[in-house]
N, C-alpha and C. Protein backbone atom coordinates (compact mmCIF):
# COMPACT_ATOMS: atom_id res chain seq x y z
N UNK A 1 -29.62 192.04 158.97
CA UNK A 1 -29.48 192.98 157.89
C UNK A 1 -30.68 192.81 156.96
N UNK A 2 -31.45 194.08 156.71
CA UNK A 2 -32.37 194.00 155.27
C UNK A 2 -31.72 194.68 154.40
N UNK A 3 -32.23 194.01 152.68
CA UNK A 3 -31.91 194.65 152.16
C UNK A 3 -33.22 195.97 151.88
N UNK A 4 -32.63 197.17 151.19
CA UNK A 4 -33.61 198.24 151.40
C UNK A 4 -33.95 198.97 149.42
N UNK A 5 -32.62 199.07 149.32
CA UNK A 5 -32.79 199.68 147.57
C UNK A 5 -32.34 199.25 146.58
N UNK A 6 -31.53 199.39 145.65
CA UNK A 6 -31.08 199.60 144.64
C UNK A 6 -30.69 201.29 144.05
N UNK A 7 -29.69 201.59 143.89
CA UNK A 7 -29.36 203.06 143.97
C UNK A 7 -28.96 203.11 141.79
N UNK A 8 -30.18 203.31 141.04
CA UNK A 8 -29.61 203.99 139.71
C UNK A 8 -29.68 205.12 138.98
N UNK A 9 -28.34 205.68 138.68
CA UNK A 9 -28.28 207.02 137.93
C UNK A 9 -28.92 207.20 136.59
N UNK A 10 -29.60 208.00 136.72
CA UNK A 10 -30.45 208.32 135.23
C UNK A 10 -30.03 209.74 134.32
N UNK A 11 -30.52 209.74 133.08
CA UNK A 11 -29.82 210.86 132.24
C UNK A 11 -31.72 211.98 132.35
N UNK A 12 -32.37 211.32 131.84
CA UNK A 12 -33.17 211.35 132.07
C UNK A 12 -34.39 211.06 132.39
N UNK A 13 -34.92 211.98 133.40
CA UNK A 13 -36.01 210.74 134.80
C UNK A 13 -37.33 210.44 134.02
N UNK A 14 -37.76 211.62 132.97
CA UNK A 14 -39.16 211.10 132.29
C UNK A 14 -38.94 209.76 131.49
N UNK A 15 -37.71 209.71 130.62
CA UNK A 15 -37.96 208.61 130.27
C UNK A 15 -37.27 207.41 130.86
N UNK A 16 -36.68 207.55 131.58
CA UNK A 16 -36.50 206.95 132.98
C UNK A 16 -37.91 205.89 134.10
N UNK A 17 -38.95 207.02 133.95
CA UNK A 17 -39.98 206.88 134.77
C UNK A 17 -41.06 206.09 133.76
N UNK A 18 -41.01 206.05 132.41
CA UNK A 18 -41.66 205.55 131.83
C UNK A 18 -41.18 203.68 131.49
N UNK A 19 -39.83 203.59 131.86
CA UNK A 19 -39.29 202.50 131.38
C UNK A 19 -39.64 201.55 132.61
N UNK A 20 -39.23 202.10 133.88
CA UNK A 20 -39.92 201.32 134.99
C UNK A 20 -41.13 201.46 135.26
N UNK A 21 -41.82 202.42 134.88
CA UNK A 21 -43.13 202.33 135.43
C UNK A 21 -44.05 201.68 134.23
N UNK A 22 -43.86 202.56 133.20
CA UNK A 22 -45.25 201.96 131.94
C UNK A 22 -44.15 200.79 131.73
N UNK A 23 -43.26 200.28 131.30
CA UNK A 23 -42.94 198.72 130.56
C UNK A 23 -42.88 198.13 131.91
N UNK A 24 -42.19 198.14 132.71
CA UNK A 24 -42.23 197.16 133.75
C UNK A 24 -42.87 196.83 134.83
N UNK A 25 -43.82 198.26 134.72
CA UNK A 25 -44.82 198.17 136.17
C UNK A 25 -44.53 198.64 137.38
N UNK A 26 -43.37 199.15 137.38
CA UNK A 26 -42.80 199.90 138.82
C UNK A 26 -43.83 200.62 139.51
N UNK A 27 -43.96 201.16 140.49
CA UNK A 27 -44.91 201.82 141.08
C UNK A 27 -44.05 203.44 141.73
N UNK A 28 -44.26 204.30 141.73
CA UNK A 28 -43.94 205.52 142.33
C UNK A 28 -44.12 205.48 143.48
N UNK A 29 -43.62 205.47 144.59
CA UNK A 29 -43.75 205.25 146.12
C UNK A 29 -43.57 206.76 146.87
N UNK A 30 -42.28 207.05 145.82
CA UNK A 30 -41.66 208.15 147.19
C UNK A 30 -40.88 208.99 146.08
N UNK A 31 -40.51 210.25 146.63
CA UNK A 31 -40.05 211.33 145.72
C UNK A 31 -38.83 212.45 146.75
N UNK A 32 -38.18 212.51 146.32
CA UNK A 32 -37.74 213.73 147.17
C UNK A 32 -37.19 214.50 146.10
N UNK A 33 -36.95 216.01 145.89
CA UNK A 33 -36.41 216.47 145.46
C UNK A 33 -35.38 217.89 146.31
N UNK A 34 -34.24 218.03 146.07
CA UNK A 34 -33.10 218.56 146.71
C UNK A 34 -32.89 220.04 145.81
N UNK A 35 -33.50 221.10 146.20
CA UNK A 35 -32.66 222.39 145.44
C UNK A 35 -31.22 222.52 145.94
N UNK A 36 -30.84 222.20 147.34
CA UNK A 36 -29.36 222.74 147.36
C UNK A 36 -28.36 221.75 146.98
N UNK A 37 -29.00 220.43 146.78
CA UNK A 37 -28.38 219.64 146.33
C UNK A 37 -28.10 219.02 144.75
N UNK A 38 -29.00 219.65 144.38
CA UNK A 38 -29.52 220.03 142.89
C UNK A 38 -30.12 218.30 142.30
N UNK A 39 -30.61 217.85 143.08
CA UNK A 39 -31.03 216.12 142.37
C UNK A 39 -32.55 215.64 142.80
N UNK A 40 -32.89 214.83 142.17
CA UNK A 40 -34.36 214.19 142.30
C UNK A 40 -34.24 212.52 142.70
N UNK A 41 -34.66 212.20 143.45
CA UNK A 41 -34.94 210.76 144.04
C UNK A 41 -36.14 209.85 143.62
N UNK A 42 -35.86 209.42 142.61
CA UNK A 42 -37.46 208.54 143.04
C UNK A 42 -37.29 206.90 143.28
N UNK A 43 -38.35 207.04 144.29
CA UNK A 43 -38.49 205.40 144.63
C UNK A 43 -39.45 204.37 144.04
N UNK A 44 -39.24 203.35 143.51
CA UNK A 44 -40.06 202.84 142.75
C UNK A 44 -39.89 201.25 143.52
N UNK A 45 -41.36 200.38 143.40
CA UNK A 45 -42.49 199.44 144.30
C UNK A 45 -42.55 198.41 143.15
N UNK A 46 -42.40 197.52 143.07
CA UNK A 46 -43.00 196.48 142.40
C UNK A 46 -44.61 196.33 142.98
N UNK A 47 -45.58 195.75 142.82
CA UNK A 47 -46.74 195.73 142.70
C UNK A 47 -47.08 194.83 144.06
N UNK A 48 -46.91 193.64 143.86
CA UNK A 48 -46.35 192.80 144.48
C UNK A 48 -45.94 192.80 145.75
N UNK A 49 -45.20 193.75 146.18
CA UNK A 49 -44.38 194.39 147.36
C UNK A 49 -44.69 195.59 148.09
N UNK A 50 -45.97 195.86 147.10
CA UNK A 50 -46.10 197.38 147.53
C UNK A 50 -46.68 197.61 149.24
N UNK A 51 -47.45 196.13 149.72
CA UNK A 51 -47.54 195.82 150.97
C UNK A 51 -46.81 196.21 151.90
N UNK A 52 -45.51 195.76 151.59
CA UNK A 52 -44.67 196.05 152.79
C UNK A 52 -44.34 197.49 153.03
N UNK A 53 -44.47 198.08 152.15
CA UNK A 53 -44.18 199.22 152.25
C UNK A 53 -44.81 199.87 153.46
N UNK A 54 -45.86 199.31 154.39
CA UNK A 54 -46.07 199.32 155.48
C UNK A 54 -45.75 199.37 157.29
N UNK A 55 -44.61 198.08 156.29
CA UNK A 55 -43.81 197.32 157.25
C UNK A 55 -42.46 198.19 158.12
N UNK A 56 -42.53 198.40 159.19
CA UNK A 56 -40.76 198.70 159.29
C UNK A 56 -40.37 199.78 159.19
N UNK A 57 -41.42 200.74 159.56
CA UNK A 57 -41.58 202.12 159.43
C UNK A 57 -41.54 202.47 158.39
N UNK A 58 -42.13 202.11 157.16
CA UNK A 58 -42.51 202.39 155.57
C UNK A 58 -41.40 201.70 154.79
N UNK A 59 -40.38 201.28 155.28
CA UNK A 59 -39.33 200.82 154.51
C UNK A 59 -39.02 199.15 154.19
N UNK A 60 -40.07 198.52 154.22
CA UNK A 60 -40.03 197.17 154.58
C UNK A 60 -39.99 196.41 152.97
N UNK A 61 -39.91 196.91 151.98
CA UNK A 61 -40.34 196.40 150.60
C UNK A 61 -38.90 196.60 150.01
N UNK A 62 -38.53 195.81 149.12
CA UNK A 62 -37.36 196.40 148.46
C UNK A 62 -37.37 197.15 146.79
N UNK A 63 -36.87 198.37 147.09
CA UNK A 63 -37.12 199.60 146.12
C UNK A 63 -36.21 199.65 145.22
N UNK A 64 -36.36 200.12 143.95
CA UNK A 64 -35.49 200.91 143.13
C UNK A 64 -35.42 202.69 143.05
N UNK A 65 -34.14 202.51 143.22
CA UNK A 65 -33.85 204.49 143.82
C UNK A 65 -33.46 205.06 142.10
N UNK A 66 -34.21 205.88 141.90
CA UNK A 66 -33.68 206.63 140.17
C UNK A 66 -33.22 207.89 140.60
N UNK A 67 -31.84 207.81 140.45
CA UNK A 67 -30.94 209.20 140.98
C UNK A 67 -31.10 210.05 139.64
N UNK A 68 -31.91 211.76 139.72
CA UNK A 68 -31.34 212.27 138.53
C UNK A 68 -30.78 213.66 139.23
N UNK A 69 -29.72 213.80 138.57
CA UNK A 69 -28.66 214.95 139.10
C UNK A 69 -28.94 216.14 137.79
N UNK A 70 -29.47 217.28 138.32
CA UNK A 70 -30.36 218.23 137.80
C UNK A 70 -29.12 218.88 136.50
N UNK A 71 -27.87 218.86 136.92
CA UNK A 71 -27.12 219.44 136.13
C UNK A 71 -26.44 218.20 135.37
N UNK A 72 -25.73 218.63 134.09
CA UNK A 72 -25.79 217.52 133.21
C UNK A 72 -24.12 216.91 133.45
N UNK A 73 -24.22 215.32 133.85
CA UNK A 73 -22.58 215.07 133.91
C UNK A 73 -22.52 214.15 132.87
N UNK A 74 -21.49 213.43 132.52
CA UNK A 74 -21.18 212.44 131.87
C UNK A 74 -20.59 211.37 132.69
N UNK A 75 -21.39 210.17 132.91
CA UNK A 75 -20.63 209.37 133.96
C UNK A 75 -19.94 207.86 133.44
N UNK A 76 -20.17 207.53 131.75
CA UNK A 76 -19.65 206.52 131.30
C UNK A 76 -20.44 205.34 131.81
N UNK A 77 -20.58 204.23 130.56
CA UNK A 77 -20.98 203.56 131.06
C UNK A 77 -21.01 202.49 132.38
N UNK A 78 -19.88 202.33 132.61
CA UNK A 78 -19.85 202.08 133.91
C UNK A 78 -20.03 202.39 135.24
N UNK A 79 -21.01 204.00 135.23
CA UNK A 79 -21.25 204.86 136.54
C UNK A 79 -22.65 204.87 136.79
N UNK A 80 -23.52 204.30 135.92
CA UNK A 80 -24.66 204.03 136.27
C UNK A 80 -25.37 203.61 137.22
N UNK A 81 -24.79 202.50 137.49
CA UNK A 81 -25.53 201.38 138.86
C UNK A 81 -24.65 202.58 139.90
N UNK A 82 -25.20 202.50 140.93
CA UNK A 82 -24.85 203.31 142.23
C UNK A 82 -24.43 202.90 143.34
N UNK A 83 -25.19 201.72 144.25
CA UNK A 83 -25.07 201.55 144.99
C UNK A 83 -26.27 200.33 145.42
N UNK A 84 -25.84 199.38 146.30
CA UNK A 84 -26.79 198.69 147.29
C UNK A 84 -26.95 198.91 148.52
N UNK A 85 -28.25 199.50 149.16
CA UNK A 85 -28.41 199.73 150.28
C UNK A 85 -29.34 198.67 150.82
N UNK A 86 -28.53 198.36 152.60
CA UNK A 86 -28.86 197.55 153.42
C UNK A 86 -29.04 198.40 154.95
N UNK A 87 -29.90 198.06 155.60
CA UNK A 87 -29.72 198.43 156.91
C UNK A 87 -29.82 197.21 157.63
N UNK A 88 -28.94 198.08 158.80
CA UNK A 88 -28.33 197.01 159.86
C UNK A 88 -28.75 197.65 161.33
N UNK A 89 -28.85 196.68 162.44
CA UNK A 89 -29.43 197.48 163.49
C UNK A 89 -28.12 198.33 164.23
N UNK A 90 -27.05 198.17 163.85
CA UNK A 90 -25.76 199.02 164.49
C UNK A 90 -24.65 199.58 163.61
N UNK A 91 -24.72 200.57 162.98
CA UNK A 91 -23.89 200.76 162.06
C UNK A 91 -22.44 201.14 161.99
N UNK A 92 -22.27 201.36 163.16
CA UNK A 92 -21.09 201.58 163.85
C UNK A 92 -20.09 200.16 164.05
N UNK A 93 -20.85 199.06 164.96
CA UNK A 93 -20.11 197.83 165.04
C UNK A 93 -20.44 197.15 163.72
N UNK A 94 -21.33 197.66 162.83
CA UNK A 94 -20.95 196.64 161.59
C UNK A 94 -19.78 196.95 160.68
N UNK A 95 -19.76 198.74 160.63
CA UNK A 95 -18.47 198.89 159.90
C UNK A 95 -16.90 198.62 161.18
N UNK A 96 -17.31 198.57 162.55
CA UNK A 96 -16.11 198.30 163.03
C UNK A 96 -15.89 196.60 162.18
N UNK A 97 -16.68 195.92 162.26
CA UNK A 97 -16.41 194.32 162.38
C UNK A 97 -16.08 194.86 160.94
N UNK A 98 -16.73 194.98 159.72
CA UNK A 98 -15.86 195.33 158.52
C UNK A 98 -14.29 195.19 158.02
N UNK A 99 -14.31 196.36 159.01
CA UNK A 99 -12.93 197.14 158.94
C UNK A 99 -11.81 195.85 159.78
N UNK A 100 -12.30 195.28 160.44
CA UNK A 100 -11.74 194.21 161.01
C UNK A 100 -11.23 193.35 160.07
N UNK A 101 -11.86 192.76 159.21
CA UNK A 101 -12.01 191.72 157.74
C UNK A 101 -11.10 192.28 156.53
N UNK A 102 -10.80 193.87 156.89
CA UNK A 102 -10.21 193.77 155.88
C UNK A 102 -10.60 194.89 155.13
N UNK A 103 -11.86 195.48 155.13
CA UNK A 103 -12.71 195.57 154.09
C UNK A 103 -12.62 197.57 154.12
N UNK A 104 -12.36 197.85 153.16
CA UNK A 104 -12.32 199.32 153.21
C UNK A 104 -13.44 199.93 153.35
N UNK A 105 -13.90 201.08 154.19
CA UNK A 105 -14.80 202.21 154.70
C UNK A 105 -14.73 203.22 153.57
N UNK A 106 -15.84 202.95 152.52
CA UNK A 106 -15.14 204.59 151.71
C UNK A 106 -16.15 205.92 152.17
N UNK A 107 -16.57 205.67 153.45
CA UNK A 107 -17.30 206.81 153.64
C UNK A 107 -17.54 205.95 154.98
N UNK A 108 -17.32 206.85 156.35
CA UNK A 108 -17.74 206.16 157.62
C UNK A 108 -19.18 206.63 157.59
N UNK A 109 -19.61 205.96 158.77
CA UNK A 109 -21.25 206.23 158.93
C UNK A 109 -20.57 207.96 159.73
N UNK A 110 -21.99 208.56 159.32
CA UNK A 110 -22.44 210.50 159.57
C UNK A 110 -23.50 209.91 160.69
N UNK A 111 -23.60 210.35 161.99
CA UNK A 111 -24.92 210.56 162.85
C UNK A 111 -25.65 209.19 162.77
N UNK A 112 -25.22 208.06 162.44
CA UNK A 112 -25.76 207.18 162.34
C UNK A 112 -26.10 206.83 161.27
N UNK A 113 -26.75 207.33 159.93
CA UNK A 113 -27.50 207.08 159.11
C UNK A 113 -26.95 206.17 158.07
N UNK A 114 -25.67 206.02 157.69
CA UNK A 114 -25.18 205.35 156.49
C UNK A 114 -23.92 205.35 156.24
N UNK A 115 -22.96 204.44 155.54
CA UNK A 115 -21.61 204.74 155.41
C UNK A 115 -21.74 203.34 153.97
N UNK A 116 -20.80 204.00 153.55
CA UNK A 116 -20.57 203.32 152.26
C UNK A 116 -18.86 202.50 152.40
N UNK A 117 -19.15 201.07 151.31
CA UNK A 117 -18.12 200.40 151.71
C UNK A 117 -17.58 199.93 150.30
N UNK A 118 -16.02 199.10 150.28
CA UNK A 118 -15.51 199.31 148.46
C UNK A 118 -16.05 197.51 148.88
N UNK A 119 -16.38 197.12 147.84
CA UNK A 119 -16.74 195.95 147.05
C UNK A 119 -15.21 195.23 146.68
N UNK A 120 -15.53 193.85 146.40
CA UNK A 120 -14.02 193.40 145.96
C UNK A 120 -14.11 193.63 144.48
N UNK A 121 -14.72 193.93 143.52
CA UNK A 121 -14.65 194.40 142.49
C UNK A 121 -14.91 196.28 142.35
C-alpha cells in the first residue's frame, strides 16, 4: 500500500492557494476542474518531493488535494478534512479482506478505481 493524498475542503481556493503555497511553500502540481460536477481539484507538492512526482506513473510523491465545490455549502467545522487516499495493488481483495475484519465499505470500489471505508472514529 502507498500512501497517495490528503483530501481538504476549502471555502475558498484563492485564499486557500495562497496559505499552502505563499506561507508554506506548497507547489501546484495538478489541477482538474469539473463543470458537470461543479468543483476544482488542486494538487499541491512539497518541494522536497516534487521528484517523485515522476515516480509511479506521476503519482509517487505524497500530495495535498484542495477540494473547492463551486456552489456554496456549509459543512461545519468538522467537514473539512476529507479523506486519506492510499493505493493498493488489488482493490477488490483489499476491501474483501476489510470487510472480513469487520470493517464497513461506505462506498465499494466503481471499475476498479477507489472505494471508501468508515474509520473507527
Amino acid at each position: 500500500m502507498r500512501y497517495l493524498h490528503t483530501m481538504l475542503r476549502v471555502r475558498n481556493l484563492d485564499i486557500a492557494l495562497k496559505f499552502y503555497s505563499d506561507a508554506l511553500g506548497l507547489k501546484e502540481v495538478r489541477r482538474t476542474e469539473s463543470e458537470k460536477g461543479r468543483f476544482t481539484l488542486v494538487f499541491l507538492c512539497a518541494d522536497e518531493d516534487e521528484s517523485l512526482l515522476k515516480q509511479v506513473k506521476g503519482r509517487g510523491a505524497p500530495l495535498v488535494e484542495l477540494t473547492y465545490n463551486w456552489d456554496e455549502e456549509t459543512y461545519g467545522e468538522d467537514r473539512y478534512f476529507g479523506h486519506l487516499a492510499y493505493e493498493v495493488d488489488d482493490i477488490y481483495a483489499t476491501c474483501d479482506r476489510l470487510m472480513k475484519l469487520g470493517i464497513t465499505i461506505n462506498r465499494p470500489p466503481r471499475d476498479g478505481q477507489m472505494a471508501f471505508i468508515r474509520s473507527p472514529d
